[in-house]
N, C-alpha and C. Protein backbone atom coordinates (compact mmCIF):
# COMPACT_ATOMS: atom_id res chain seq x y z
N UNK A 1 147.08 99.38 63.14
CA UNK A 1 147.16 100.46 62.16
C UNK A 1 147.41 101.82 62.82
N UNK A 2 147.15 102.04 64.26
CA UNK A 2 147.44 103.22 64.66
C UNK A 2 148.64 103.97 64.67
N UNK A 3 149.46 102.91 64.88
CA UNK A 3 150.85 103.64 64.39
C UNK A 3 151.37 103.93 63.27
N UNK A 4 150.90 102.93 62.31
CA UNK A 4 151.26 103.53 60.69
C UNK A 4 150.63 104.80 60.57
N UNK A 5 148.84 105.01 60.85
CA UNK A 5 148.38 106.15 60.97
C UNK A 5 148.85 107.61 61.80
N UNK A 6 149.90 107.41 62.84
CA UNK A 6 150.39 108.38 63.38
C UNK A 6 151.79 108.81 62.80
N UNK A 7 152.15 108.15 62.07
CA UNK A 7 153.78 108.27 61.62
C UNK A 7 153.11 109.33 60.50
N UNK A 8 152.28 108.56 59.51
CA UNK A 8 152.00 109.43 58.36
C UNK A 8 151.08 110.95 58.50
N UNK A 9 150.66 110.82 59.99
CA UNK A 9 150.16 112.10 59.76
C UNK A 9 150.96 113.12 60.23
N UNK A 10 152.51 112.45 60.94
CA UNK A 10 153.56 113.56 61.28
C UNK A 10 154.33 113.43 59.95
N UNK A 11 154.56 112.71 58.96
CA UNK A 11 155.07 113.03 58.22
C UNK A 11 154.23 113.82 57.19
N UNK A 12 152.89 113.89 57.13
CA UNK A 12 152.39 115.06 56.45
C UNK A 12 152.74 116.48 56.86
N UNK A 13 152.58 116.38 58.26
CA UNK A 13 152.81 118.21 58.98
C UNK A 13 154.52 117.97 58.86
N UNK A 14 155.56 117.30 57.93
CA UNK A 14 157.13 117.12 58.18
C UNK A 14 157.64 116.71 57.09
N UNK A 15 157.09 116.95 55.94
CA UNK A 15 157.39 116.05 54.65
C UNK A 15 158.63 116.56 54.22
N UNK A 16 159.84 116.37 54.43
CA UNK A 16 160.94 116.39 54.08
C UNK A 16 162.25 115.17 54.31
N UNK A 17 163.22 115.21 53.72
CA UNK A 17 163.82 113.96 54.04
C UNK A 17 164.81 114.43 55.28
N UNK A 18 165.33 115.61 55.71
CA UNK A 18 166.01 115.46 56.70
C UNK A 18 164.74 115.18 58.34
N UNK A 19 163.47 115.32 58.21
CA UNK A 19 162.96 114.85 59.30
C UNK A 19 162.87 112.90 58.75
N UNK A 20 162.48 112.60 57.83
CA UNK A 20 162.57 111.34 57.39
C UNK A 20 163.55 110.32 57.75
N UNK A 21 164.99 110.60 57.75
CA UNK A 21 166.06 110.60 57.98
C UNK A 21 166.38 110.58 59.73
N UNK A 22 165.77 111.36 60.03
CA UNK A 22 165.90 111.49 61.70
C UNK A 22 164.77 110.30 62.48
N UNK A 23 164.06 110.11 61.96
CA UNK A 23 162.69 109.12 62.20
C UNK A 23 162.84 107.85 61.79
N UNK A 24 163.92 107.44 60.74
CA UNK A 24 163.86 106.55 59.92
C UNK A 24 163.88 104.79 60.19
N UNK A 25 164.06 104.81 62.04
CA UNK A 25 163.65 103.46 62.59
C UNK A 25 162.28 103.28 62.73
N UNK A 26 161.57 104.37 62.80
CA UNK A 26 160.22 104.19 63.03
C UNK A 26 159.37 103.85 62.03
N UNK A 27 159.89 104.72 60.58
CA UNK A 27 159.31 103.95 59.37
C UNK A 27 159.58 103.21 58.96
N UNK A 28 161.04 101.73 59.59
CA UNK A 28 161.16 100.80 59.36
C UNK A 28 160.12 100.00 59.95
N UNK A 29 159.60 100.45 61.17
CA UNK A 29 158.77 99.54 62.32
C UNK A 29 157.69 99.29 61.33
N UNK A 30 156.92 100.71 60.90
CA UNK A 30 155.72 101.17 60.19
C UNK A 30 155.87 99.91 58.94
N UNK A 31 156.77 100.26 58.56
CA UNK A 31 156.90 99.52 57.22
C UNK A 31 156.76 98.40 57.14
N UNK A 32 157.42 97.29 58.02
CA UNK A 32 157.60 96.12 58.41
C UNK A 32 155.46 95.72 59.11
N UNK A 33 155.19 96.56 59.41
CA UNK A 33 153.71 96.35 59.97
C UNK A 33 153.07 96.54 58.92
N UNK A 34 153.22 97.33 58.12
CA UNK A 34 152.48 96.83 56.52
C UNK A 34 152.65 96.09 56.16
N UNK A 35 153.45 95.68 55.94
CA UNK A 35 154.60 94.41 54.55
C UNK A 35 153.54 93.05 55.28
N UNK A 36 153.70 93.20 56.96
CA UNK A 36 152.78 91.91 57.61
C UNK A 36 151.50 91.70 57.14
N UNK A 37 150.69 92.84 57.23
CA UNK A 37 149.05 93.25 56.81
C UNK A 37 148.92 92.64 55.16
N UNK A 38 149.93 93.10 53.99
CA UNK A 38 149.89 93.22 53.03
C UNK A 38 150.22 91.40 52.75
N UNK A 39 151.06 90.91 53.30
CA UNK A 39 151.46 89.80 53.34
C UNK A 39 150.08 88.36 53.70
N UNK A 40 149.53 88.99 54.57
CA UNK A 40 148.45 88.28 55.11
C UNK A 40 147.14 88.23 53.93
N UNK A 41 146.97 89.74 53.57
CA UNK A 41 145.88 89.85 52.70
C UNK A 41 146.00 88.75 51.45
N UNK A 42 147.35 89.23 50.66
CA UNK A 42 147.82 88.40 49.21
C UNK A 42 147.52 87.30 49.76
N UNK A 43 147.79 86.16 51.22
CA UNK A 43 147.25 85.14 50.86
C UNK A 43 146.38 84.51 50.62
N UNK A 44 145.06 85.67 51.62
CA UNK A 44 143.72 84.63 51.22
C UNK A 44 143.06 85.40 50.13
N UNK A 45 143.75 86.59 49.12
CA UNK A 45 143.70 86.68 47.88
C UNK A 45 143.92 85.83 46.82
N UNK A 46 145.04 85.24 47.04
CA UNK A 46 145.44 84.79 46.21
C UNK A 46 144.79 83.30 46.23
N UNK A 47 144.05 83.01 47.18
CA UNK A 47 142.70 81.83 47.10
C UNK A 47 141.83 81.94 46.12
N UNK A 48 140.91 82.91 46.59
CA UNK A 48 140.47 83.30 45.49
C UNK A 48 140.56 83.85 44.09
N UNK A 49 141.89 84.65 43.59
CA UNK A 49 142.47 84.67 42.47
C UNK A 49 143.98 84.13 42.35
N UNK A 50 143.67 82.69 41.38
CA UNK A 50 145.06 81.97 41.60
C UNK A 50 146.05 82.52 40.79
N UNK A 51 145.77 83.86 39.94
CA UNK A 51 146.83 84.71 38.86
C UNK A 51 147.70 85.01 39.71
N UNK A 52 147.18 85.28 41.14
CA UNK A 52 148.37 86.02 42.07
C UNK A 52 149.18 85.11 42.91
N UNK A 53 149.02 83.54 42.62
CA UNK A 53 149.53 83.32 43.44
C UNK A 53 150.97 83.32 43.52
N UNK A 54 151.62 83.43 42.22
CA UNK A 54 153.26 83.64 41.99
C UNK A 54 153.81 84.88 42.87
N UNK A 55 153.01 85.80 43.18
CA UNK A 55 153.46 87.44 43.02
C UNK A 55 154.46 87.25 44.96
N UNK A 56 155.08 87.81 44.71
CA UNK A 56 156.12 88.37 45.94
C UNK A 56 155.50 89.39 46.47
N UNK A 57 154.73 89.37 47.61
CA UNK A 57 153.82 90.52 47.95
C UNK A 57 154.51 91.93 48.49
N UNK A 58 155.79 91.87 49.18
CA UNK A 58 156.67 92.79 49.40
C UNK A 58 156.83 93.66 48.07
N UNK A 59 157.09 93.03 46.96
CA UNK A 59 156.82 93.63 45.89
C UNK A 59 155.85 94.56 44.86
N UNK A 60 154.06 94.29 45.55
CA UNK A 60 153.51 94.66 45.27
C UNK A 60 153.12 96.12 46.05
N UNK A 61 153.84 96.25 47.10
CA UNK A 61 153.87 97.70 47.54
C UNK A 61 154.57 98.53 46.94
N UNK A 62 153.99 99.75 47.12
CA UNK A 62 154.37 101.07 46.33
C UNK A 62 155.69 102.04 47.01
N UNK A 63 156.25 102.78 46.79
CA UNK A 63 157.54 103.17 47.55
C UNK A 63 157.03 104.52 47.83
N UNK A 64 158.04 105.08 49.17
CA UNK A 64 156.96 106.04 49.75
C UNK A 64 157.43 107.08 49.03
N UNK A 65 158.44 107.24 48.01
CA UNK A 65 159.12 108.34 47.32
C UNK A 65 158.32 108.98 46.38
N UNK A 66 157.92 110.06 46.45
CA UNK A 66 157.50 110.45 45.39
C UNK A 66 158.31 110.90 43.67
N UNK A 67 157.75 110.64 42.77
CA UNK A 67 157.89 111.18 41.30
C UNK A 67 158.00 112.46 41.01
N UNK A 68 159.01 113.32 41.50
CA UNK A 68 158.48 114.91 41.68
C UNK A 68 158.84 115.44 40.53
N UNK A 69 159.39 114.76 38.97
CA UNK A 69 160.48 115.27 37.97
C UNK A 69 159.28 115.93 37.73
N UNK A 70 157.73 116.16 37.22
CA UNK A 70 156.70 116.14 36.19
C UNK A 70 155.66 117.02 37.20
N UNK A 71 155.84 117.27 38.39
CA UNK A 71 155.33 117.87 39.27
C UNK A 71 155.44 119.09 39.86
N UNK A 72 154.47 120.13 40.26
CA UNK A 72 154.56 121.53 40.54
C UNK A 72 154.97 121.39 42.36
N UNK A 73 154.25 120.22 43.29
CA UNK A 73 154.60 119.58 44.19
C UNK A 73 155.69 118.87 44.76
N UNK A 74 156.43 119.54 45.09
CA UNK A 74 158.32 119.06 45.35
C UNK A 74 157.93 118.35 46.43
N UNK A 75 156.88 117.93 47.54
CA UNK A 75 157.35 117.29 48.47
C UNK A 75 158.09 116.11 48.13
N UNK A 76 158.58 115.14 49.10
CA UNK A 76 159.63 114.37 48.56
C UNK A 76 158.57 112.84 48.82
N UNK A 77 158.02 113.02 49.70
CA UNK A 77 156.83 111.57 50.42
C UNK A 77 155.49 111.35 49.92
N UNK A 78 155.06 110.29 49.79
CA UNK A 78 153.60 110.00 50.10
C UNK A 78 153.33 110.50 51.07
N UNK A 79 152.18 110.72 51.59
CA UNK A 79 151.03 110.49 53.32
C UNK A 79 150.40 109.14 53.15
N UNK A 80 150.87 108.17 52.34
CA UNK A 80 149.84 107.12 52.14
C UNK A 80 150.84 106.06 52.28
N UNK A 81 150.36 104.59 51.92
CA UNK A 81 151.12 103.57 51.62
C UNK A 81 149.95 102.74 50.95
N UNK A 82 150.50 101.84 49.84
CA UNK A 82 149.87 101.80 49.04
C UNK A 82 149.97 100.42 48.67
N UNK A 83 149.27 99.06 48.22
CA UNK A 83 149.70 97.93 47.15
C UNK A 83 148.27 97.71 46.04
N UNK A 84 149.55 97.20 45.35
CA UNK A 84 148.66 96.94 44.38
C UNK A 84 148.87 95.43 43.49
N UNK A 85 147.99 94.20 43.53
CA UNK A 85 147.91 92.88 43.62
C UNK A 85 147.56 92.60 42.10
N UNK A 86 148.27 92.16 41.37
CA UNK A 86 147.96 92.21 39.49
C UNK A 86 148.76 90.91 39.24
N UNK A 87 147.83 90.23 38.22
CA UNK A 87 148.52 89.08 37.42
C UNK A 87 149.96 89.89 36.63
N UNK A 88 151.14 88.60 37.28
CA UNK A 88 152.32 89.37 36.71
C UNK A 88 152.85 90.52 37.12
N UNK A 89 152.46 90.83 38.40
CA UNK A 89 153.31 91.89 39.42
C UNK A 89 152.87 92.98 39.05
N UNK A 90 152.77 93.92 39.91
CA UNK A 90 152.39 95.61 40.54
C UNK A 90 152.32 96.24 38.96
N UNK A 91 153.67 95.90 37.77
CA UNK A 91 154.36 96.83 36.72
C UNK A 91 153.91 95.37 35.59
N UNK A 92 153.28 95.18 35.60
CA UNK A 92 152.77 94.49 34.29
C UNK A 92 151.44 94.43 33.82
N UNK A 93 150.72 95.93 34.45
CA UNK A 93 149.72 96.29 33.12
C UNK A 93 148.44 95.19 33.17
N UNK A 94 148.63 94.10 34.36
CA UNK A 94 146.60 93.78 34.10
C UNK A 94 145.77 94.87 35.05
N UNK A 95 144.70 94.07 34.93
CA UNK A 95 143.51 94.62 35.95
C UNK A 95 143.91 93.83 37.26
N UNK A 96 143.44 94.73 38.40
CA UNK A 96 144.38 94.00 39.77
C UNK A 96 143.17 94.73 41.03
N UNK A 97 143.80 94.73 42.10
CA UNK A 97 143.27 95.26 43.03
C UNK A 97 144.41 96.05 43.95
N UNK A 98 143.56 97.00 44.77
CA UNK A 98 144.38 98.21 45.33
C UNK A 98 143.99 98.72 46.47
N UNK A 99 145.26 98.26 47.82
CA UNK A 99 144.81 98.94 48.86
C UNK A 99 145.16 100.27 49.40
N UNK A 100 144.48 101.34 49.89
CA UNK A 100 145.17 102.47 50.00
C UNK A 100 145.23 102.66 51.01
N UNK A 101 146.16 103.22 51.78
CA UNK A 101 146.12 103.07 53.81
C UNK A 101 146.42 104.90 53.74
N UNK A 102 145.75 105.81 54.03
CA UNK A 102 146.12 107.11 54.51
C UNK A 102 144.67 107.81 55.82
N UNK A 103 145.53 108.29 56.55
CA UNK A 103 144.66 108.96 57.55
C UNK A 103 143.92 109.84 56.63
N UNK A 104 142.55 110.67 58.31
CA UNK A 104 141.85 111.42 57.86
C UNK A 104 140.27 110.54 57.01
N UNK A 105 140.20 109.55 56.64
CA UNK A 105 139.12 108.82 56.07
C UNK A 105 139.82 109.01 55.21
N UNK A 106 140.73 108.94 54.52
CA UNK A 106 141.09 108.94 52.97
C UNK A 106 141.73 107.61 52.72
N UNK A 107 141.29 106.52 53.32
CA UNK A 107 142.03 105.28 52.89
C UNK A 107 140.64 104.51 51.67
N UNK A 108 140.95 103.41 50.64
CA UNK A 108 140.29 103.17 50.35
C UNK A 108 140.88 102.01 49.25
N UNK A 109 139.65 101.36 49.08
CA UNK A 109 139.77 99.70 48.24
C UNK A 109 139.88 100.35 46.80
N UNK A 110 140.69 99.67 45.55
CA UNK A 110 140.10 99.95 44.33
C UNK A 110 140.55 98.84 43.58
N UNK A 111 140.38 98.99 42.22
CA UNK A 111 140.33 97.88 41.44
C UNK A 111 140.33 98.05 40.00
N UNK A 112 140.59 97.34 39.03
CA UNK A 112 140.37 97.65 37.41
C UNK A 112 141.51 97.26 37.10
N UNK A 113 141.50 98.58 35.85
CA UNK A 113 142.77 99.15 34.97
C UNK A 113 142.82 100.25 34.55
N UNK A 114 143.96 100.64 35.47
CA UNK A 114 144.23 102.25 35.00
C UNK A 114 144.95 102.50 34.28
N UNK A 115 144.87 103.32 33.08
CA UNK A 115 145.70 104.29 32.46
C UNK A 115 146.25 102.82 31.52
N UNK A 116 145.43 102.06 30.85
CA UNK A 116 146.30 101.37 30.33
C UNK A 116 146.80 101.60 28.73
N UNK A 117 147.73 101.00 27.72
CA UNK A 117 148.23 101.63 27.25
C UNK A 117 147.43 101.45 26.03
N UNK A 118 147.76 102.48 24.84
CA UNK A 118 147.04 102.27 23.50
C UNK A 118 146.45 100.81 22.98
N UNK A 119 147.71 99.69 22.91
CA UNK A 119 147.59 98.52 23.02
C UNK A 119 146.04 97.74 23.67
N UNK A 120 146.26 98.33 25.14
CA UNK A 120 145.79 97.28 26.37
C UNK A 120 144.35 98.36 25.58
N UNK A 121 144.20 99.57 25.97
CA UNK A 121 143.11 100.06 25.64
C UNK A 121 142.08 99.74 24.35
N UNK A 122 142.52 99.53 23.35
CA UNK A 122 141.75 98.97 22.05
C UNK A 122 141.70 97.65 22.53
N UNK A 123 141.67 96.81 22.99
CA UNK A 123 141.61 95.27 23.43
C UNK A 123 140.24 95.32 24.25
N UNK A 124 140.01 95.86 25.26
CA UNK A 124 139.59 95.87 26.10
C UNK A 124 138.53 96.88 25.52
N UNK A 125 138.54 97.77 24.87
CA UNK A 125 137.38 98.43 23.87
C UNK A 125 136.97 96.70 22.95
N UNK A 126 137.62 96.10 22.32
CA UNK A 126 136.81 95.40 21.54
C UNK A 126 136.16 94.25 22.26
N UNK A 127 136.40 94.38 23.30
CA UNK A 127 135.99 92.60 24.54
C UNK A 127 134.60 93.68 25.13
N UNK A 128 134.62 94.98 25.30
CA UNK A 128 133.20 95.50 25.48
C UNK A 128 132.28 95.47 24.23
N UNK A 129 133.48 95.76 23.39
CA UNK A 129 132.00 96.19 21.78
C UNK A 129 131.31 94.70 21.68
N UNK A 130 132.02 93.70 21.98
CA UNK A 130 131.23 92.07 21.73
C UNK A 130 130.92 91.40 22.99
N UNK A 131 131.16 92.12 23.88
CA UNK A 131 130.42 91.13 25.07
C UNK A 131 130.20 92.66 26.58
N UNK A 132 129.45 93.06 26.10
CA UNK A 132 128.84 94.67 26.58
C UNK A 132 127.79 93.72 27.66
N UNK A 133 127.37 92.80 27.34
CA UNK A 133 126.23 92.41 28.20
C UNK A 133 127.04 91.76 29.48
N UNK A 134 128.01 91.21 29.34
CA UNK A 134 128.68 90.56 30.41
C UNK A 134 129.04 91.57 31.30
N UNK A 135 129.55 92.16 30.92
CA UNK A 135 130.19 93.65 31.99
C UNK A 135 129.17 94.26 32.57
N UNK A 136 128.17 94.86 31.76
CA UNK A 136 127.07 95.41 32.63
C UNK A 136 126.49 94.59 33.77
N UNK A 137 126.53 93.13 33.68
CA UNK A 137 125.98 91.96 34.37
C UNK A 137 126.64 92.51 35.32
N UNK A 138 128.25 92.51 35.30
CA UNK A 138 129.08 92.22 36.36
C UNK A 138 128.75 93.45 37.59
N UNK A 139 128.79 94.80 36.30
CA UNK A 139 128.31 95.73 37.26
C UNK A 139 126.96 96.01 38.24
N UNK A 140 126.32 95.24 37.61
CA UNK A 140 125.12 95.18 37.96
C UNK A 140 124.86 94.14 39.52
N UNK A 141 125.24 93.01 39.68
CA UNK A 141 125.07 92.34 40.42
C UNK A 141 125.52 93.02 41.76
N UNK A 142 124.74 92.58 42.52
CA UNK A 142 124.22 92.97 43.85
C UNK A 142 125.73 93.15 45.01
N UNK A 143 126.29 91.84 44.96
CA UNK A 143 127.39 91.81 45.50
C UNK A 143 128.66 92.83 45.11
N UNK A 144 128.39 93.00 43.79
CA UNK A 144 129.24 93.64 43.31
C UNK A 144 128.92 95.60 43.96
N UNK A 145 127.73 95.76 43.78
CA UNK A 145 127.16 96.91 44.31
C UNK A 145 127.41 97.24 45.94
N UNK A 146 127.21 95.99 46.01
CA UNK A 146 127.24 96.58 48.07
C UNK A 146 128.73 97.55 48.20
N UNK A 147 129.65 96.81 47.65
CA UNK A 147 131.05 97.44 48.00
C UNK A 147 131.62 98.64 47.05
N UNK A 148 131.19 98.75 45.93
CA UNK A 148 131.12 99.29 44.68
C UNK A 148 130.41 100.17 43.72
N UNK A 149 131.22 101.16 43.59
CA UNK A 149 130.19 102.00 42.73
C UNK A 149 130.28 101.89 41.10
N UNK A 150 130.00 103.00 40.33
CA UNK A 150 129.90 102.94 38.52
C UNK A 150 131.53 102.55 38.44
N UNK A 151 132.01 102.66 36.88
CA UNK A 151 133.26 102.20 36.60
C UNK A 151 133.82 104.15 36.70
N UNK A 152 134.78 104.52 37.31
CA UNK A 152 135.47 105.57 37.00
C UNK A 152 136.32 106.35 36.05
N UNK A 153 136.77 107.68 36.26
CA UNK A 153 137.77 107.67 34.70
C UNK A 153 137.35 108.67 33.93
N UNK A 154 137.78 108.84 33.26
CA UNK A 154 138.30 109.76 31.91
C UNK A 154 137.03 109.16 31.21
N UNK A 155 136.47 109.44 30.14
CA UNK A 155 135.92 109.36 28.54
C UNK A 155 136.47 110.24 27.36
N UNK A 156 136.83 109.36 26.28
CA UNK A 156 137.16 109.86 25.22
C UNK A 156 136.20 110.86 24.85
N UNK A 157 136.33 112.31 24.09
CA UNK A 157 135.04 113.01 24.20
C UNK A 157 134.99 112.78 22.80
N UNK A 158 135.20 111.85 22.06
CA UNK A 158 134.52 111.44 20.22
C UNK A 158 134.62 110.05 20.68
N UNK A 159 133.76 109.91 19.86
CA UNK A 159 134.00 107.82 19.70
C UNK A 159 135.57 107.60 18.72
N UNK A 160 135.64 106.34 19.70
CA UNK A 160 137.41 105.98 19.58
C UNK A 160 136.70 105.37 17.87
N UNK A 161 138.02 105.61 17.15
CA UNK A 161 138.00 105.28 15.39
C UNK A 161 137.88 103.53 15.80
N UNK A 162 136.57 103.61 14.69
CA UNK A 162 136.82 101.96 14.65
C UNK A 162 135.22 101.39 15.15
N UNK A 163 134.82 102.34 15.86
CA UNK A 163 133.65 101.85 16.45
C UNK A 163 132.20 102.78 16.35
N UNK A 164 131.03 101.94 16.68
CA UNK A 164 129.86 102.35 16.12
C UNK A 164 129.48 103.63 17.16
N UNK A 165 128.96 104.92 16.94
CA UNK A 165 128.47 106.02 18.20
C UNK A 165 127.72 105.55 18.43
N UNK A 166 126.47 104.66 18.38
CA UNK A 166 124.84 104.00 18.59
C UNK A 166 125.69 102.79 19.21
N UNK A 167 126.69 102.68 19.67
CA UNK A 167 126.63 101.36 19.95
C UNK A 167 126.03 101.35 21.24
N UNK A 168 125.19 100.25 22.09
CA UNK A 168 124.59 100.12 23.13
C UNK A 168 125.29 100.33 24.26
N UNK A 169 126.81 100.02 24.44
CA UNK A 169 127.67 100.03 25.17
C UNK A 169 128.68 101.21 25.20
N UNK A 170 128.49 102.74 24.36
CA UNK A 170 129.33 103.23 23.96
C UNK A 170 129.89 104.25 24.95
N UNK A 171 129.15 104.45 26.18
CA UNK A 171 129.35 104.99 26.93
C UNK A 171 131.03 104.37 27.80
N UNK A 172 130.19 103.18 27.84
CA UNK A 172 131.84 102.04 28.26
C UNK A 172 133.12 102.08 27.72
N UNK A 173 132.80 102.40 26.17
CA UNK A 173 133.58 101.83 24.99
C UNK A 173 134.59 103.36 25.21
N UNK A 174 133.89 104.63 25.08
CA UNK A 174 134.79 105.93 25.04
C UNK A 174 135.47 105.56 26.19
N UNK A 175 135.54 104.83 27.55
CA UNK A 175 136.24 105.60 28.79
C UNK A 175 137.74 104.73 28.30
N UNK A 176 138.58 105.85 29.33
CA UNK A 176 140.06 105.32 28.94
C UNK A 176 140.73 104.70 30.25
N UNK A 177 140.14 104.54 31.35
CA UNK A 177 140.27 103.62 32.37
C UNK A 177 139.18 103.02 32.65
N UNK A 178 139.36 101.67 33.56
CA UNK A 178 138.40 101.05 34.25
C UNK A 178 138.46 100.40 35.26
N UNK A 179 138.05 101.58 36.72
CA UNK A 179 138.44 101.45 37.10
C UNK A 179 137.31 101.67 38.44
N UNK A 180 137.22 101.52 39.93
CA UNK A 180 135.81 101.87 40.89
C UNK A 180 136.87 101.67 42.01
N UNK A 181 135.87 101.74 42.97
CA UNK A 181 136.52 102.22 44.38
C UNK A 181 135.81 102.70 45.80
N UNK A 182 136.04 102.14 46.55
CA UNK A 182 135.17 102.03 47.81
C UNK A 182 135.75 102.55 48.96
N UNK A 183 135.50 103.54 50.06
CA UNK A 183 136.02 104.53 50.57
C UNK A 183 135.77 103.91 51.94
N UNK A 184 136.94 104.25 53.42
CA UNK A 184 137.16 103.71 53.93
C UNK A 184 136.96 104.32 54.91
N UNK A 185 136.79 104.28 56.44
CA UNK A 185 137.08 105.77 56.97
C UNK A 185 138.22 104.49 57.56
N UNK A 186 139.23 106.07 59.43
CA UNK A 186 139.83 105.37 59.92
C UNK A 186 139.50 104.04 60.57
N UNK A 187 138.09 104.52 61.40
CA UNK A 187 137.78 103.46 62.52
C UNK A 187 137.20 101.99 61.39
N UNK A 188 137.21 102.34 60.27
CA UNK A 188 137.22 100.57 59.49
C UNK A 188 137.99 100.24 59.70
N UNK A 189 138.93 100.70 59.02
CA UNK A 189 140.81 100.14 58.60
C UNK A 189 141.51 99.65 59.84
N UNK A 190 140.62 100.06 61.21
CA UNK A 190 141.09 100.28 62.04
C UNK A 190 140.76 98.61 63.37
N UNK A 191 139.55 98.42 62.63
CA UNK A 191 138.82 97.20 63.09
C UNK A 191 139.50 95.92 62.56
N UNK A 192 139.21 95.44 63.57
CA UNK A 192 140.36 93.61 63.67
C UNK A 192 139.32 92.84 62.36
N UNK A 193 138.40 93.25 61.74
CA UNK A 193 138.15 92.43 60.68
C UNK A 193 138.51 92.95 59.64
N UNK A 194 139.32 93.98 59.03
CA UNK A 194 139.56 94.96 57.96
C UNK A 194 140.07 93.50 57.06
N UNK A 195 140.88 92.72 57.76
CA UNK A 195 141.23 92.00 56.21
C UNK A 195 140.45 91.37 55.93
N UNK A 196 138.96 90.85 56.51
CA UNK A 196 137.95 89.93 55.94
C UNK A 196 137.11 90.50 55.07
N UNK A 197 137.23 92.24 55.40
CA UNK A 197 136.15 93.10 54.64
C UNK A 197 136.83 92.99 53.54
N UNK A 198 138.02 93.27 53.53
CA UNK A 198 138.94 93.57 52.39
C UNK A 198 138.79 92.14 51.19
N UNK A 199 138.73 91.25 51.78
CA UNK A 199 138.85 90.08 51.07
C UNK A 199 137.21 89.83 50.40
N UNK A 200 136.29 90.37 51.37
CA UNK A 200 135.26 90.25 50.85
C UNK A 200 134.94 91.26 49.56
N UNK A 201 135.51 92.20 49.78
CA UNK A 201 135.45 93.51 48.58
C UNK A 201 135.88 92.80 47.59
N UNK A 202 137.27 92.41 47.44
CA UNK A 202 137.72 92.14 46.26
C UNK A 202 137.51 91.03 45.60
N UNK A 203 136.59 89.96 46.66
CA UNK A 203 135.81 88.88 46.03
C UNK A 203 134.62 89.16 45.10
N UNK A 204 134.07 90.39 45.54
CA UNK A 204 133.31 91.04 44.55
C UNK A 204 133.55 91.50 43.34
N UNK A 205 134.81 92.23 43.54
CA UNK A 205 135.39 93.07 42.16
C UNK A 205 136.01 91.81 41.38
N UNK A 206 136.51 90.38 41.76
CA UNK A 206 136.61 89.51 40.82
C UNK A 206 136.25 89.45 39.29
N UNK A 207 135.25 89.13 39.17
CA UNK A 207 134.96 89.39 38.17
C UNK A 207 135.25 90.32 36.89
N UNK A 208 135.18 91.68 37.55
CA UNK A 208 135.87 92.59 36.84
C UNK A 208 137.03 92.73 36.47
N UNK A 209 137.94 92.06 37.28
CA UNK A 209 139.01 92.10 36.88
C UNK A 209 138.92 90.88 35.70
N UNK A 210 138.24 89.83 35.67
CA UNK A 210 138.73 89.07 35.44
C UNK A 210 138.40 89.04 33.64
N UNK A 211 137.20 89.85 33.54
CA UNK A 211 136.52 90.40 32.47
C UNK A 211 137.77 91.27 31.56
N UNK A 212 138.27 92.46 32.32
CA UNK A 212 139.50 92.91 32.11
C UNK A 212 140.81 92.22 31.34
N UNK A 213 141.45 91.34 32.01
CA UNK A 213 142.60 90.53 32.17
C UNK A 213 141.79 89.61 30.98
N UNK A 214 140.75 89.53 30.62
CA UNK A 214 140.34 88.17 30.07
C UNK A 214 140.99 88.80 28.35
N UNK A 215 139.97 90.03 28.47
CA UNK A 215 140.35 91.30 27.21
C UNK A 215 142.12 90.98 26.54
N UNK A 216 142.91 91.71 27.85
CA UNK A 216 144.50 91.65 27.55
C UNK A 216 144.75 90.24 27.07
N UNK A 217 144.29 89.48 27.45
CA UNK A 217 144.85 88.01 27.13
C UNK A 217 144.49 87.43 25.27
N UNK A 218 143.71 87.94 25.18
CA UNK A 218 143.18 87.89 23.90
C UNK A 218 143.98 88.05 22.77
């Protein structure tokens, strides 16, 4: 990882495409040393969750280009590199898991469903309003805790139409992602067991996703 970590922290102090452009065998090297890491992980992921086992893992990485149309931030790059492991590929909207690789301690595990859409969101509100006890379970359990904190996100600030304010679960029911996340420094990411930790994390967050994905399927 040290070299992915040194490329991206000269392309932070260089974020433009004519240094990009001048460098651009080296972020093939970089790249190709992710795609390996990322490649390795999806498989003994995809042991434990057999939704993924179709997925093309090259695919589930993120591109280092940034979205700048909607942005006050013109740089043109990430500082990061990114995948993200979902029933039905990276762009089809389940609950999945997410690795984040950036220097500085800012790398980190996550998991859920973010930002999902009106649709996915009322689904997944009504799989909490009737089974509120399962989820809290999930959050609750020990394993799940070691690696893991509360669910993250936004809350609706009224109760979403349709549902009770007293409901026991309503705290759950307002949020509009669901989503947690476990923080990394370098010298983890950096250790020859990172993919066992990694595999162990997201053996934890299982569940949640699966609670999630169970919702959409409905």
């Amino acid at each position: 990882m040290k070299a992915i970590f040194d490329f991206l922290n000269q392309l932070a102090e260089n974020n433009n495409r004519a240094w990009l452009d001048e460098h651009r065998s080296t972020y093939i090297q970089i790249r190709a040393e992710f795609e390996k890491f990322i490649i390795q992980l999806w498989k003994q992921l995809a042991e434990i969750d057999p939704t993924l086992q179709d997925l093309e893992p090259k695919k589930c990485i993120f591109r280092l280009a940034r979205d700048t149309r909607f942005s006050k931030d013109k740089k043109p790059y990430k500082i990061n590199l990114g995948a993200y492991f979902a029933k039905g590929g990276r762009k089809s909207g389940y609950a999945g898991y997410y690795f984040h690789l950036q220097p500085g301690d800012q790398s980190f595990l996550a998991g859920g469903l973010y930002n999902p859409t009106p649709q996915m969101l009322l689904k997944v509100r009504k799989e909490i309003e009737y089974n509120y006890e399962e989820l809290e379970n999930i959050l609750a359990d020990s394993q799940y805790g070691y690696y893991f904190g509360p669910l993250e996100g936004d809350q609706s600030r009224i109760t979403p139409l349709g549902f009770d304010k007293n409901h026991p679960a309503i705290a759950l029911i307002r949020m509009k992602s669901f989503t947690t996340s476990c923080a990394l420094t370098d010298k983890k990411v950096r250790d020859k067991d990172i993919t066992e930790y990694t595999i162990k994390a997201f053996t934890a967050l299982k569940p949640l996703v699966d609670f999630l994905n169970k919702a959409l399927d409905d």
